[in-house]
PDB file of N, CA and C in Angstrom:
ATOM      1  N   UNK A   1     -25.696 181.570 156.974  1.00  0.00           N
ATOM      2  CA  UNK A   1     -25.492 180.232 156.543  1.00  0.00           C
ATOM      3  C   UNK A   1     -24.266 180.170 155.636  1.00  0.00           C
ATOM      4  N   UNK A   2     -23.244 178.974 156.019  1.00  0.00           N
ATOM      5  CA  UNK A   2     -22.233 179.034 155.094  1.00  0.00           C
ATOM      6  C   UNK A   2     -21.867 177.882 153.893  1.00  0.00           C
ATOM      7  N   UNK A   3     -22.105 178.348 152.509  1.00  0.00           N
ATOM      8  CA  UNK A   3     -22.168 177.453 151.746  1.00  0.00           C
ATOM      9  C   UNK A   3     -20.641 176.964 151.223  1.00  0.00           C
ATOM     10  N   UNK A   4     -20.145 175.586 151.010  1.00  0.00           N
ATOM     11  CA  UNK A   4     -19.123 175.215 150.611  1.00  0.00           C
ATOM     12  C   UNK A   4     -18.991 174.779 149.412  1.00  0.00           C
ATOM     13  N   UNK A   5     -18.426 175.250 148.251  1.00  0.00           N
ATOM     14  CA  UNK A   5     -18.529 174.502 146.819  1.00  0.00           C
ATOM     15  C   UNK A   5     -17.641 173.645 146.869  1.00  0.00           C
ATOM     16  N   UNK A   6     -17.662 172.171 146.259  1.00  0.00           N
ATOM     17  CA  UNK A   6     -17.729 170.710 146.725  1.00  0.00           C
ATOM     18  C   UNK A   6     -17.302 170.793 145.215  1.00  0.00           C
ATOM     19  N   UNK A   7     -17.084 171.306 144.409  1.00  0.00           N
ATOM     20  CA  UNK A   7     -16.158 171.239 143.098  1.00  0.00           C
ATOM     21  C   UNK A   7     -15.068 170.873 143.173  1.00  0.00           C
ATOM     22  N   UNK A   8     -14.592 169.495 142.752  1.00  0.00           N
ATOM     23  CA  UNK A   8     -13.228 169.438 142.713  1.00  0.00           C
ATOM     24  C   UNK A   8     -12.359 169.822 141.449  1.00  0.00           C
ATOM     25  N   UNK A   9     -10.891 170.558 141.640  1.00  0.00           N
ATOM     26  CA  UNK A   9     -10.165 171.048 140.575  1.00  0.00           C
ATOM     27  C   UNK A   9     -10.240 170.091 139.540  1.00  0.00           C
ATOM     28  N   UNK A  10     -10.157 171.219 138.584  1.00  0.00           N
ATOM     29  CA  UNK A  10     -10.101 170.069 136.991  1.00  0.00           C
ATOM     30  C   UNK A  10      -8.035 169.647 136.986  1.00  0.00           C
ATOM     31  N   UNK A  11      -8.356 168.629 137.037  1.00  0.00           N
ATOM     32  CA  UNK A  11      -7.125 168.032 136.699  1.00  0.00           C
ATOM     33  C   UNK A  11      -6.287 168.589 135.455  1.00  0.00           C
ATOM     34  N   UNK A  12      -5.306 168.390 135.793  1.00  0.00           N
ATOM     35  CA  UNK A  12      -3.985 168.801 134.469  1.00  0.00           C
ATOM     36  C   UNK A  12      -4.064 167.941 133.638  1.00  0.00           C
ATOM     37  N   UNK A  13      -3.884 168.481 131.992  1.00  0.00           N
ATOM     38  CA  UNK A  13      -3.343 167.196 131.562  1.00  0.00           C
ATOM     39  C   UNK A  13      -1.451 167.004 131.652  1.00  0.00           C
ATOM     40  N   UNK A  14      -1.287 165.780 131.130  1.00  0.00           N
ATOM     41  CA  UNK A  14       0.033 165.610 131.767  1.00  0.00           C
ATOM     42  C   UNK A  14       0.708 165.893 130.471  1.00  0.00           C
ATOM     43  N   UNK A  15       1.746 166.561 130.145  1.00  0.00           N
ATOM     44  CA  UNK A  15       2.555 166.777 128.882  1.00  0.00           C
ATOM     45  C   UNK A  15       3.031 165.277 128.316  1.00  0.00           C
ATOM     46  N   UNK A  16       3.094 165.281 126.917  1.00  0.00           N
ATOM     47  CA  UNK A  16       4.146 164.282 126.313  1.00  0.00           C
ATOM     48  C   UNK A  16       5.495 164.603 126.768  1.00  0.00           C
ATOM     49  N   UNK A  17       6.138 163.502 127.408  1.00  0.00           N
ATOM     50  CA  UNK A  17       7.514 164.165 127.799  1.00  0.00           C
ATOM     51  C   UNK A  17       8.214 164.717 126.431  1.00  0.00           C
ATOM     52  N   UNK A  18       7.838 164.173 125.111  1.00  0.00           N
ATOM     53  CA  UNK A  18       8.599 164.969 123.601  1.00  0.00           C
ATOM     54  C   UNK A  18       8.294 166.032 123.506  1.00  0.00           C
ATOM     55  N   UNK A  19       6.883 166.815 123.899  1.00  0.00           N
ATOM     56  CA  UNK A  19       7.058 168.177 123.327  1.00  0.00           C
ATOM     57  C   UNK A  19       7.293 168.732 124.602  1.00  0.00           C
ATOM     58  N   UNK A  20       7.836 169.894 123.456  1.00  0.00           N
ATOM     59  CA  UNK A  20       8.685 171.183 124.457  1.00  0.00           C
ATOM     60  C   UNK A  20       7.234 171.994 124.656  1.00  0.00           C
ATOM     61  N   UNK A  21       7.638 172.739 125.719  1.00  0.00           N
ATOM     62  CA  UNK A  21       7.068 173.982 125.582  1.00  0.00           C
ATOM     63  C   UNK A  21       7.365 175.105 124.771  1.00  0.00           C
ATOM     64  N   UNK A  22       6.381 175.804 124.754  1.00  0.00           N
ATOM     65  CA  UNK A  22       6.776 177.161 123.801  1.00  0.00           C
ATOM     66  C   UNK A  22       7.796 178.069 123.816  1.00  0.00           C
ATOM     67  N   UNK A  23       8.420 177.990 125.136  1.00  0.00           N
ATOM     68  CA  UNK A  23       9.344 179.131 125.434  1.00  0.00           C
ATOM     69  C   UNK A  23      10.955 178.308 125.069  1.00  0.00           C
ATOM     70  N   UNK A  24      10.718 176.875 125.062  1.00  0.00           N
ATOM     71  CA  UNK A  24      11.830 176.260 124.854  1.00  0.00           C
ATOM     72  C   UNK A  24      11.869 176.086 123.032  1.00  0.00           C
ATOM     73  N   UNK A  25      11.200 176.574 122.755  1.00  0.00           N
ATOM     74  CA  UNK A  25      10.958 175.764 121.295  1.00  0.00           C
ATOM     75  C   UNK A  25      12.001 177.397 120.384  1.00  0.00           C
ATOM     76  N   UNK A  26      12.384 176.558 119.083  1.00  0.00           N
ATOM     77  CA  UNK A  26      13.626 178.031 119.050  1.00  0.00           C
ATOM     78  C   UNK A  26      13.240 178.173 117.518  1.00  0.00           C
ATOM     79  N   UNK A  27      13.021 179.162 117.171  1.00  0.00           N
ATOM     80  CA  UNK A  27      12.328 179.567 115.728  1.00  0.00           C
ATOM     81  C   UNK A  27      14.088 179.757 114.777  1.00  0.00           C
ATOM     82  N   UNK A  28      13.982 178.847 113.930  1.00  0.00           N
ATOM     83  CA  UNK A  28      15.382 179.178 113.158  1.00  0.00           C
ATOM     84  C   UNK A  28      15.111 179.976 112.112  1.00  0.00           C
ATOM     85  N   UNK A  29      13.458 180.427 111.696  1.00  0.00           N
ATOM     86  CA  UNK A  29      13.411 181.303 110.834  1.00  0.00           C
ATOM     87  C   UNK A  29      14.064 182.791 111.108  1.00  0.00           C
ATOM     88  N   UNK A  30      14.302 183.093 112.346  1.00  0.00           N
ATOM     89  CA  UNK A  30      14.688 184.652 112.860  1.00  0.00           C
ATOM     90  C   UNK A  30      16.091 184.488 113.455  1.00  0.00           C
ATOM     91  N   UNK A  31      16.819 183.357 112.794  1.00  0.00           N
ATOM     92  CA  UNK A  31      18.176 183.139 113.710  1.00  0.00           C
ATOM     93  C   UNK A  31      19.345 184.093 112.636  1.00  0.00           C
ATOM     94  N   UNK A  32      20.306 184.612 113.044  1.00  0.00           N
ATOM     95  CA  UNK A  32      20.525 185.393 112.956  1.00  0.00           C
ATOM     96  C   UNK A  32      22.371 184.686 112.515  1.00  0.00           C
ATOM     97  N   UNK A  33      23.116 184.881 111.573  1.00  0.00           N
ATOM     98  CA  UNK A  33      24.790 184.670 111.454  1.00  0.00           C
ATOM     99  C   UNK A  33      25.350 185.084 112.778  1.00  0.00           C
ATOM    100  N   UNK A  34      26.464 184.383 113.009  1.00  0.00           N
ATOM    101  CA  UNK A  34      27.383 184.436 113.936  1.00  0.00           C
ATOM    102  C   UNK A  34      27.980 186.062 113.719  1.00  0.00           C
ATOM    103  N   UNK A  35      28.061 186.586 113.777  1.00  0.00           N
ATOM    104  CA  UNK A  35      28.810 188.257 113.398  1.00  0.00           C
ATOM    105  C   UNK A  35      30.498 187.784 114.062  1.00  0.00           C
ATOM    106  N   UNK A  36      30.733 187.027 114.884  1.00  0.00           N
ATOM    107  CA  UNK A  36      31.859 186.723 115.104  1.00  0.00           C
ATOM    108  C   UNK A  36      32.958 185.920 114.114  1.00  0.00           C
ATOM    109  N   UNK A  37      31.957 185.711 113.458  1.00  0.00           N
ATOM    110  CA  UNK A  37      32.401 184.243 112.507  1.00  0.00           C
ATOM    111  C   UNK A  37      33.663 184.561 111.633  1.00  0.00           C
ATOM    112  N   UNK A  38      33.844 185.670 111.321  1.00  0.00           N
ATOM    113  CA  UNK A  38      34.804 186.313 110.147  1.00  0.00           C
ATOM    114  C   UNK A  38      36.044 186.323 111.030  1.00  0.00           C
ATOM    115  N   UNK A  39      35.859 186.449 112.114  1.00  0.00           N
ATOM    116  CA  UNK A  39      36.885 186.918 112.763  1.00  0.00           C
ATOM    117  C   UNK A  39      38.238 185.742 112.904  1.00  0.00           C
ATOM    118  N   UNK A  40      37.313 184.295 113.049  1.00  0.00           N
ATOM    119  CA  UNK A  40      38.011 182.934 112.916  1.00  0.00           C
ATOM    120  C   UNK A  40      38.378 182.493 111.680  1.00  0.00           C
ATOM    121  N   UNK A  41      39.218 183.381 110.542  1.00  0.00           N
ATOM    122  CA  UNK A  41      39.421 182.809 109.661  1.00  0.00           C
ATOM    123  C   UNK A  41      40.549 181.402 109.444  1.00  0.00           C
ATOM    124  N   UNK A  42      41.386 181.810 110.236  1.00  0.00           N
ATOM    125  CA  UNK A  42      42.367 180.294 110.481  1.00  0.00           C
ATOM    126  C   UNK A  42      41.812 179.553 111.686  1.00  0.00           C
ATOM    127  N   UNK A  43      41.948 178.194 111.809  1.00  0.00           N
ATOM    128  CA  UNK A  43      41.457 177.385 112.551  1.00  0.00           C
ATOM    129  C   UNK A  43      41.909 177.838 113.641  1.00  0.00           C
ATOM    130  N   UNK A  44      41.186 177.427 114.969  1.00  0.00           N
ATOM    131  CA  UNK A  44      41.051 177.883 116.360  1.00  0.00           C
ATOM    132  C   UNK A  44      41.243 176.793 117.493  1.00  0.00           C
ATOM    133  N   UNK A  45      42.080 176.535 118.055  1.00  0.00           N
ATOM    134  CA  UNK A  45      42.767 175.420 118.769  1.00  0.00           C
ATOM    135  C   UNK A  45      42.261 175.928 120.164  1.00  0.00           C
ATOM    136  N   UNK A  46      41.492 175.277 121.180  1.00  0.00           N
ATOM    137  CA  UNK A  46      41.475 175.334 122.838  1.00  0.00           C
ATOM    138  C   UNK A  46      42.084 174.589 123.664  1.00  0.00           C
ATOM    139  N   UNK A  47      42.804 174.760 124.534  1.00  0.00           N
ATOM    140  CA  UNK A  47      44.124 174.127 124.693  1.00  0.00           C
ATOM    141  C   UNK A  47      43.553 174.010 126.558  1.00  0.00           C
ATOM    142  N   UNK A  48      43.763 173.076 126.859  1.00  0.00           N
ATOM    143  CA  UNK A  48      43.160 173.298 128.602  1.00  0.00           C
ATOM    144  C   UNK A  48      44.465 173.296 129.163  1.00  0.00           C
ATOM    145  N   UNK A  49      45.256 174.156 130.198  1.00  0.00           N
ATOM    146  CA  UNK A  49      46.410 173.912 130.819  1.00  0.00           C
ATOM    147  C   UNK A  49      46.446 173.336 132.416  1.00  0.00           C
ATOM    148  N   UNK A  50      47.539 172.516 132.730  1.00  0.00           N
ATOM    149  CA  UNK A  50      47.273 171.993 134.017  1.00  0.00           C
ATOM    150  C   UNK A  50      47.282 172.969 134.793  1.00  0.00           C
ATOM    151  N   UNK A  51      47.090 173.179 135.584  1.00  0.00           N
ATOM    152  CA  UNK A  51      47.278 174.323 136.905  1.00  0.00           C
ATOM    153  C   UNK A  51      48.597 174.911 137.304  1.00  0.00           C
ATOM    154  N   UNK A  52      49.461 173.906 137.041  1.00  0.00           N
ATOM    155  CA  UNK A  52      50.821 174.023 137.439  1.00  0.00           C
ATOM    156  C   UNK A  52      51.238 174.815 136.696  1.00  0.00           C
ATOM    157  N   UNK A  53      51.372 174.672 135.289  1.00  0.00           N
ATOM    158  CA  UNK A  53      51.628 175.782 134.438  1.00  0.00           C
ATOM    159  C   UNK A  53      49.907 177.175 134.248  1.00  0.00           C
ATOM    160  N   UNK A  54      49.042 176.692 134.466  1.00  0.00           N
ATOM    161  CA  UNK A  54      48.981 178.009 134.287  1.00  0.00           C
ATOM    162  C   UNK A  54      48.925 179.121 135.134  1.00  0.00           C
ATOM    163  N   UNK A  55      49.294 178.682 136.295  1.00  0.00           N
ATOM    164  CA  UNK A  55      49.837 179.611 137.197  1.00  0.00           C
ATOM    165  C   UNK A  55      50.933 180.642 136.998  1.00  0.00           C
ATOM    166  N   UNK A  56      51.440 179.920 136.152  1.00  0.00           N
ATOM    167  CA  UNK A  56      53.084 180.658 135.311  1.00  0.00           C
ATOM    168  C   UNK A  56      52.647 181.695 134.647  1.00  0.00           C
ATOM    169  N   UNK A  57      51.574 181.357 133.792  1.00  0.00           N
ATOM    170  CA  UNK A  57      50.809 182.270 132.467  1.00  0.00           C
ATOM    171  C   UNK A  57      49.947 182.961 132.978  1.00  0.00           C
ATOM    172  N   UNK A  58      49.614 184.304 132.553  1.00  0.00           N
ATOM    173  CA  UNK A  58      48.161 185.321 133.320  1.00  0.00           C
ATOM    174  C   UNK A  58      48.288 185.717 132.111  1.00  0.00           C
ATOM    175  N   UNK A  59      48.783 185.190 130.762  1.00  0.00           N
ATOM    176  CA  UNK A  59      47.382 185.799 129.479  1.00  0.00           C
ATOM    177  C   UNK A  59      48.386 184.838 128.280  1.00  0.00           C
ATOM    178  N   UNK A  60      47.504 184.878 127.476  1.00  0.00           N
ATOM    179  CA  UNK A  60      47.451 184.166 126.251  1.00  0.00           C
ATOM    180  C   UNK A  60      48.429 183.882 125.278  1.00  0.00           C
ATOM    181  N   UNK A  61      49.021 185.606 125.880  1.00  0.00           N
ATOM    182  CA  UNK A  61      50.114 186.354 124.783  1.00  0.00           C
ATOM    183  C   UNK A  61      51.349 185.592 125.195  1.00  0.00           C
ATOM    184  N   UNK A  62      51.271 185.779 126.047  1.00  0.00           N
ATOM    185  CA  UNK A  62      52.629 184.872 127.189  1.00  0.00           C
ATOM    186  C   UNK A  62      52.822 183.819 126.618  1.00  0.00           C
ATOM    187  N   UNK A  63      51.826 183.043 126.967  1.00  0.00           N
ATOM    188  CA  UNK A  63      51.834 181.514 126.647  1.00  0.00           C
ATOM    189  C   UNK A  63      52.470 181.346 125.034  1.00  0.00           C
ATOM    190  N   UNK A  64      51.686 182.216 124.165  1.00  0.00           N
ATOM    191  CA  UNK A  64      52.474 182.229 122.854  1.00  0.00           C
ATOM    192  C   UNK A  64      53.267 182.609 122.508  1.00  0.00           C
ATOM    193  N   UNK A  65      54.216 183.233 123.078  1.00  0.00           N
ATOM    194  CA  UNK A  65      55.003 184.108 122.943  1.00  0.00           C
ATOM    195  C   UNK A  65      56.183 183.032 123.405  1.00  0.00           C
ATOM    196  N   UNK A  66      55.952 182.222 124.123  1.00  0.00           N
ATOM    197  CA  UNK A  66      56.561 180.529 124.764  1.00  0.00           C
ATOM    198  C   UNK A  66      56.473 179.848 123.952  1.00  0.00           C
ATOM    199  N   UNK A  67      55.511 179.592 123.339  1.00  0.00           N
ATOM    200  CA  UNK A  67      55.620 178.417 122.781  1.00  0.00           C
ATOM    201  C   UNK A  67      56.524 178.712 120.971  1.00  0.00           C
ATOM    202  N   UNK A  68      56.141 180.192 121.249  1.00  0.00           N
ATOM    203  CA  UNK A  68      57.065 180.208 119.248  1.00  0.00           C
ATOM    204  C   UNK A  68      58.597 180.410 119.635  1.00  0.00           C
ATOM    205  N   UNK A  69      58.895 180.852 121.064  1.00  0.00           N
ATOM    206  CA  UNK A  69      60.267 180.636 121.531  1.00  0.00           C
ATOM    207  C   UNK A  69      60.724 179.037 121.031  1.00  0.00           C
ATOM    208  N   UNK A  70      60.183 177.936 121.682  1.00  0.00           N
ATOM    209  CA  UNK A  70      60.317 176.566 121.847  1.00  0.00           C
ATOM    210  C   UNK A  70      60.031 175.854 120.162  1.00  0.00           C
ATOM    211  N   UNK A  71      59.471 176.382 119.258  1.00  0.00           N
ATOM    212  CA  UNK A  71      59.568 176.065 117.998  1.00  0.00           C
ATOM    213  C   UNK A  71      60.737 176.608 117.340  1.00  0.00           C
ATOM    214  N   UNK A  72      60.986 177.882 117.398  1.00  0.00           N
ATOM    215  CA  UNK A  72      62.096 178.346 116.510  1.00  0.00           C
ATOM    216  C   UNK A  72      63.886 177.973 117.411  1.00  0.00           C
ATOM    217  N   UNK A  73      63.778 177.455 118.835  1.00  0.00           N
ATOM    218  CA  UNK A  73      64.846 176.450 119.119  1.00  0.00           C
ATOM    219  C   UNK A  73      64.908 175.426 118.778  1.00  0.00           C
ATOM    220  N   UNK A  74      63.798 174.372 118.726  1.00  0.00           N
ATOM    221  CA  UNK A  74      63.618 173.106 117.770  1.00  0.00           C
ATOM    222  C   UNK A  74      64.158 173.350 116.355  1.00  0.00           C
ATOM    223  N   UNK A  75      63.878 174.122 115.405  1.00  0.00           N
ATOM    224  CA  UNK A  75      63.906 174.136 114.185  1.00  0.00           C
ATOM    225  C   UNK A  75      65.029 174.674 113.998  1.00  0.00           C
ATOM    226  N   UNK A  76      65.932 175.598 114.959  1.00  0.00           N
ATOM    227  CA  UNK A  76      67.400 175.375 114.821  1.00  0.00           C
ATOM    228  C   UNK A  76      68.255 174.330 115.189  1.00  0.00           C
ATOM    229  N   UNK A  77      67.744 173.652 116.418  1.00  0.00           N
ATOM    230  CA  UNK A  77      68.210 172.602 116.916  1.00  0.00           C
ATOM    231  C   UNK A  77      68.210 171.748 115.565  1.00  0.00           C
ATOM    232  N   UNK A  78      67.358 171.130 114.856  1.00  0.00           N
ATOM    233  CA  UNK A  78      67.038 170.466 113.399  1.00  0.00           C
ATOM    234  C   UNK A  78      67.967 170.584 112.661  1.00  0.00           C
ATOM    235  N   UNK A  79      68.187 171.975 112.305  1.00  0.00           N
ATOM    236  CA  UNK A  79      68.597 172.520 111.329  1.00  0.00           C
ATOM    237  C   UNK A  79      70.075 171.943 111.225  1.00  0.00           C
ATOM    238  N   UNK A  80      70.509 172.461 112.986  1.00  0.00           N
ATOM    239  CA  UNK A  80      72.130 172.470 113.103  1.00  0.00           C
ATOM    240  C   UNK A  80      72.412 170.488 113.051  1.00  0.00           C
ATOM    241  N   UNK A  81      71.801 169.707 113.375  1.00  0.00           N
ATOM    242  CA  UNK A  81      71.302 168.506 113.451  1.00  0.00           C
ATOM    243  C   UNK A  81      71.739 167.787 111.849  1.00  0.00           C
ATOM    244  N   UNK A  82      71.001 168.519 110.826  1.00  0.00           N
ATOM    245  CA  UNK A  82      70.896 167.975 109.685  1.00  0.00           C
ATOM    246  C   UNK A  82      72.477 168.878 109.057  1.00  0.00           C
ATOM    247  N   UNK A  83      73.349 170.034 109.859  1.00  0.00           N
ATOM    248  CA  UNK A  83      74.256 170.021 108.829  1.00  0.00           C
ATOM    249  C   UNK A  83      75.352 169.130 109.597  1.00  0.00           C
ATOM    250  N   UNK A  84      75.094 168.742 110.608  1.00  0.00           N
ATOM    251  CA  UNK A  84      76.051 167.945 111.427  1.00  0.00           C
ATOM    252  C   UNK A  84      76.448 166.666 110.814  1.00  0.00           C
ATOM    253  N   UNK A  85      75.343 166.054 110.083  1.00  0.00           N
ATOM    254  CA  UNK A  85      75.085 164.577 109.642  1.00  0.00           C
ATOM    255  C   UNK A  85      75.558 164.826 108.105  1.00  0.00           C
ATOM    256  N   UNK A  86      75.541 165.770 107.251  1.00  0.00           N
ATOM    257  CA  UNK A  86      76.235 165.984 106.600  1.00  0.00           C
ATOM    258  C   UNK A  86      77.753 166.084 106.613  1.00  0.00           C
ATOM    259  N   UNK A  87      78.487 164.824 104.977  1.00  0.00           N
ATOM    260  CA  UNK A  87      79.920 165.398 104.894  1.00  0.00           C
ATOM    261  C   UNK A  87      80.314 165.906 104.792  1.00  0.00           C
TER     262      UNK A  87
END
């Protein structure tokens, strides 16, 4: 003879969509300093480049190494500028 249990599942309850679950929930008592943090002592600029140029550039150094070219021609350009305008 075959018996069938006619129990239906206990329903879920449904979460508050506000609480998190446990695994999402983040304990700031055990959070830990940046160890990187010292390393940023002067401010830190992220610069996004178009494609066009950074195709030109394959590292960082480059790029800066360009751009303090293009300041220290400006600031002679200036320079020679301001003794020009002088009598």
């Amino acid at each position: 003879m075959i018996t069938y249990n006619m129990n239906k599942t206990a329903e879920r309850k449904r979460r508050d969509p506000d609480d998190l679950r446990s695994e999402y929930e983040f304990d700031h008592s055990r959070a830990k300093p940046n160890r990187f943090a010292s390393r940023m002592t002067r401010p830190v600029v992220a610069v996004v480049l178009d494609s066009d140029v950074a195709a030109v550039f394959d590292s960082s150094a480059k790029v800066n190494a360009q751009l303090r070219a293009a300041i220290t021609a400006r600031k002679k350009r200036q320079l020679l500028a301001r003794r020009a305008r002088k009598p």
